[in-house]
N, C-alpha and C. Protein backbone atom coordinates (compact mmCIF):
# COMPACT_ATOMS: atom_id res chain seq x y z
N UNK A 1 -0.33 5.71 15.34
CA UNK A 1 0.97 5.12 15.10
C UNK A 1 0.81 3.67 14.64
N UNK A 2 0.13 2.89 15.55
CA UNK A 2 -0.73 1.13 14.86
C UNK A 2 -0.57 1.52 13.48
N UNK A 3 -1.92 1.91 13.24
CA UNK A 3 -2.42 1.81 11.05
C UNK A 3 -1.53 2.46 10.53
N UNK A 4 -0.15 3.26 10.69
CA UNK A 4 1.10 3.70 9.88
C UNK A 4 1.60 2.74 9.89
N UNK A 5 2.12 1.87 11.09
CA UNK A 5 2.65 0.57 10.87
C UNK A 5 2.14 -0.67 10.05
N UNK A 6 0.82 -0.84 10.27
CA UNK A 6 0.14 -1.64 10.03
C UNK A 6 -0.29 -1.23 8.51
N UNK A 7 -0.24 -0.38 7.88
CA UNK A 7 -0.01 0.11 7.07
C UNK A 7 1.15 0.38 5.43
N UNK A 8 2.35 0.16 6.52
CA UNK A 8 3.88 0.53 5.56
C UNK A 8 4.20 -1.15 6.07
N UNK A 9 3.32 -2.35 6.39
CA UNK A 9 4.26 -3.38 6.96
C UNK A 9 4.97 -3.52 6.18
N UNK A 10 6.68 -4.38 6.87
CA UNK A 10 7.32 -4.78 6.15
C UNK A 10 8.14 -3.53 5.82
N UNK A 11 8.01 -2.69 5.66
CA UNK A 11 9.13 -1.23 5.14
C UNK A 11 9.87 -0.68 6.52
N UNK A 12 11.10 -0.65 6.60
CA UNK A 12 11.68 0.04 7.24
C UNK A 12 11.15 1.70 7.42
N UNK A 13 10.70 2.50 8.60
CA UNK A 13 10.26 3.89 8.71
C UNK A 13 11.21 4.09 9.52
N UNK A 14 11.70 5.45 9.36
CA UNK A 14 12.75 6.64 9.66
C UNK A 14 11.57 7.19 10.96
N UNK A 15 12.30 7.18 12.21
CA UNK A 15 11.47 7.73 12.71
C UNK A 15 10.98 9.37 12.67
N UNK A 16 11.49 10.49 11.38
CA UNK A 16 10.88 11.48 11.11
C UNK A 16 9.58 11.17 10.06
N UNK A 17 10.15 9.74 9.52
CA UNK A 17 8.87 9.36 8.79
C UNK A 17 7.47 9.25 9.74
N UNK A 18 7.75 8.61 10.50
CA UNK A 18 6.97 8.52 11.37
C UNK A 18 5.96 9.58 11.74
N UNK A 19 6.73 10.39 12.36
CA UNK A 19 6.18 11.53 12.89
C UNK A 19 5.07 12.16 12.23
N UNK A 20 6.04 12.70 10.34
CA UNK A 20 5.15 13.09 9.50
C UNK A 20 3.51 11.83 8.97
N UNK A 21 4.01 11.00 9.27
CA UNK A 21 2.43 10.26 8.91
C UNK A 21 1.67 10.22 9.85
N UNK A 22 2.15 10.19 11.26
CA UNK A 22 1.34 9.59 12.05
C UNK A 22 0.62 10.79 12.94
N UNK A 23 1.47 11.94 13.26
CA UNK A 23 1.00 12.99 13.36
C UNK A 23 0.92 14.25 12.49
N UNK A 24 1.65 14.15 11.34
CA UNK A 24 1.69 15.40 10.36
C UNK A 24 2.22 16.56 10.66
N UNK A 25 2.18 17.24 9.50
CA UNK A 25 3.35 18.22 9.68
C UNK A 25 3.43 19.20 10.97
N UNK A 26 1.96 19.69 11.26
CA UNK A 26 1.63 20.59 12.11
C UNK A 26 2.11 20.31 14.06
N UNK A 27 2.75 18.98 13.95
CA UNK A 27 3.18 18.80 15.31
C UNK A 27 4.24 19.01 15.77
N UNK A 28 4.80 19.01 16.67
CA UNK A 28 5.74 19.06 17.16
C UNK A 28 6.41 17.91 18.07
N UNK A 29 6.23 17.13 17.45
CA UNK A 29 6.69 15.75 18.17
C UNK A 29 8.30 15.57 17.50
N UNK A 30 8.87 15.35 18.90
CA UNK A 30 10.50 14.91 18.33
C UNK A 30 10.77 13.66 18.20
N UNK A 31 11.49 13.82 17.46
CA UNK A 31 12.15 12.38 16.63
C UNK A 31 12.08 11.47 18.03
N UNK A 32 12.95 11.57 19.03
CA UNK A 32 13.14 10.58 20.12
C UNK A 32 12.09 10.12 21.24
N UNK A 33 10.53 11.48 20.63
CA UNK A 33 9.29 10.81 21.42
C UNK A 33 8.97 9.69 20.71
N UNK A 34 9.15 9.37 19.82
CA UNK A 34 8.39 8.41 18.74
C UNK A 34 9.18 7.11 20.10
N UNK A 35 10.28 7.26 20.40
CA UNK A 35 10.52 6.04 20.71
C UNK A 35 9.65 5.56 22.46
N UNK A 36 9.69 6.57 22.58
CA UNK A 36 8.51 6.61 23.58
C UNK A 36 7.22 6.02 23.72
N UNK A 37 6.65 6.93 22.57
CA UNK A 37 5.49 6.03 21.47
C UNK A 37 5.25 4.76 21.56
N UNK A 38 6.56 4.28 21.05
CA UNK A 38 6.79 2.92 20.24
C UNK A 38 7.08 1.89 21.47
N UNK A 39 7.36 2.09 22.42
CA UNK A 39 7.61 1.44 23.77
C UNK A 39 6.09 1.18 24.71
N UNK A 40 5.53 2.18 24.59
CA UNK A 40 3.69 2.56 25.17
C UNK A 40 3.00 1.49 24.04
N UNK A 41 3.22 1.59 23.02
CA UNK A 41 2.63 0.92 21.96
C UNK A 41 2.58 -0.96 21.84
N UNK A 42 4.08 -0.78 22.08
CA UNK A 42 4.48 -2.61 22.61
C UNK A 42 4.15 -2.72 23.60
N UNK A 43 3.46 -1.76 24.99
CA UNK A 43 3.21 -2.75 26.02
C UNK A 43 1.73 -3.02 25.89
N UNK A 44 1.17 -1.87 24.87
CA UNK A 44 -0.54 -1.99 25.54
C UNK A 44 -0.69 -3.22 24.16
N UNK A 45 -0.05 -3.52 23.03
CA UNK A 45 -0.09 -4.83 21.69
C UNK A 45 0.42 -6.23 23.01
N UNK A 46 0.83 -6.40 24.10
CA UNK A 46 1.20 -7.16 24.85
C UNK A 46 2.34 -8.00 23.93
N UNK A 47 1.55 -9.24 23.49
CA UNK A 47 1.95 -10.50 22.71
C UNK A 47 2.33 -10.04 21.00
N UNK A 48 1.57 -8.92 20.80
CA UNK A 48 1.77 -8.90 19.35
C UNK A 48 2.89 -8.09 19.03
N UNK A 49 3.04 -7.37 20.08
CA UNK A 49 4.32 -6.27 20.22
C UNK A 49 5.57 -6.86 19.67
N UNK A 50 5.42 -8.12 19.56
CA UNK A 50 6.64 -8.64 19.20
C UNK A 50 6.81 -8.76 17.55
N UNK A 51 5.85 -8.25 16.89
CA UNK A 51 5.76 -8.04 15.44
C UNK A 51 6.33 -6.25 15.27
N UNK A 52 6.87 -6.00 15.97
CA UNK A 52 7.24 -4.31 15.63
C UNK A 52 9.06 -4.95 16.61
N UNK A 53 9.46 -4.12 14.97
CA UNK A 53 11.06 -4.58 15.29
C UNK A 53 11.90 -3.11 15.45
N UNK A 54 12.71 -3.04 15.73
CA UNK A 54 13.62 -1.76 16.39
C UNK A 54 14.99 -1.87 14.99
N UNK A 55 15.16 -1.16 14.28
CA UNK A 55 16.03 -0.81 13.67
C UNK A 55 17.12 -0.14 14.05
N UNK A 56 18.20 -0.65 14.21
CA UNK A 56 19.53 0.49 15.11
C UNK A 56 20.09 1.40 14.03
N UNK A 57 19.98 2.54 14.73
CA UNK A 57 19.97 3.86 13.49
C UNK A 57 19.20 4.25 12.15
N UNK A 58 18.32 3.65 12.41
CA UNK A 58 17.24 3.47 11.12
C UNK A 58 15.93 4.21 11.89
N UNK A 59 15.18 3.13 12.63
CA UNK A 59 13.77 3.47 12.96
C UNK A 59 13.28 2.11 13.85
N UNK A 60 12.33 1.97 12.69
CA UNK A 60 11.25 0.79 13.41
C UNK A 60 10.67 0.08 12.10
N UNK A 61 10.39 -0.78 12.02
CA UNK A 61 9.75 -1.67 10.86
C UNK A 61 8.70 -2.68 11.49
N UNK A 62 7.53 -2.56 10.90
CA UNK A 62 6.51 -3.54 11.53
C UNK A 62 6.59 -5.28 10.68
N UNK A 63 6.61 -6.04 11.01
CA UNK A 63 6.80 -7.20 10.31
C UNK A 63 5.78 -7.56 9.67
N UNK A 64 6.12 -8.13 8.22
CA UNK A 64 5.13 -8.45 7.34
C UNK A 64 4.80 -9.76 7.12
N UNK A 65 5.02 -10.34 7.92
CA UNK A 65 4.56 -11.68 8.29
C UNK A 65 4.88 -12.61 9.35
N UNK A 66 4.32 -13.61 10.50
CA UNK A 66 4.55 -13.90 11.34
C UNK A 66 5.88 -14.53 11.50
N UNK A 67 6.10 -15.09 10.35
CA UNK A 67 7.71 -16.42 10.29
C UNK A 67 8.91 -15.20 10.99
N UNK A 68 8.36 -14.15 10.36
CA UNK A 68 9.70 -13.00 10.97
C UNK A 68 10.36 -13.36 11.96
N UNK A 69 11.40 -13.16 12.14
CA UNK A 69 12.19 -12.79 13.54
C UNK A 69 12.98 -11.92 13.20
């Protein structure tokens, strides 16, 4: 899930986008584990976690540069 983000920085991802890159077609991961994911993901990034932003009704977008907020 990291190198998809780290990857598309800066682009808004759909969290079915998600799914399909990060696990591919063959899974069965639902749309609303991703946010699960993405919560496990910001605690074990601690400090950096704060470069992955939450989109309301969108997804998640990783920031493409630090000035972000």
């Amino acid at each position: 899930l990291l190198v998809v983000f780290l990857d598309h920085r800066g682009q808004a991802l759909e969290r079915r986008d998600l799914v399909r890159l990060a696990w591919g077609a063959g899974h069965h991961i639902t749309e609303r584990a991703v946010d699960t994911h993405v919560r496990r993901l910001r605690i074990k990034l601690g400090e950096a976690g704060q470069w992955l932003f939450t989109l309301r009704q969108v997804g998640y977008r990783w920031a493409a540069d630090p000035s972000e907020k």
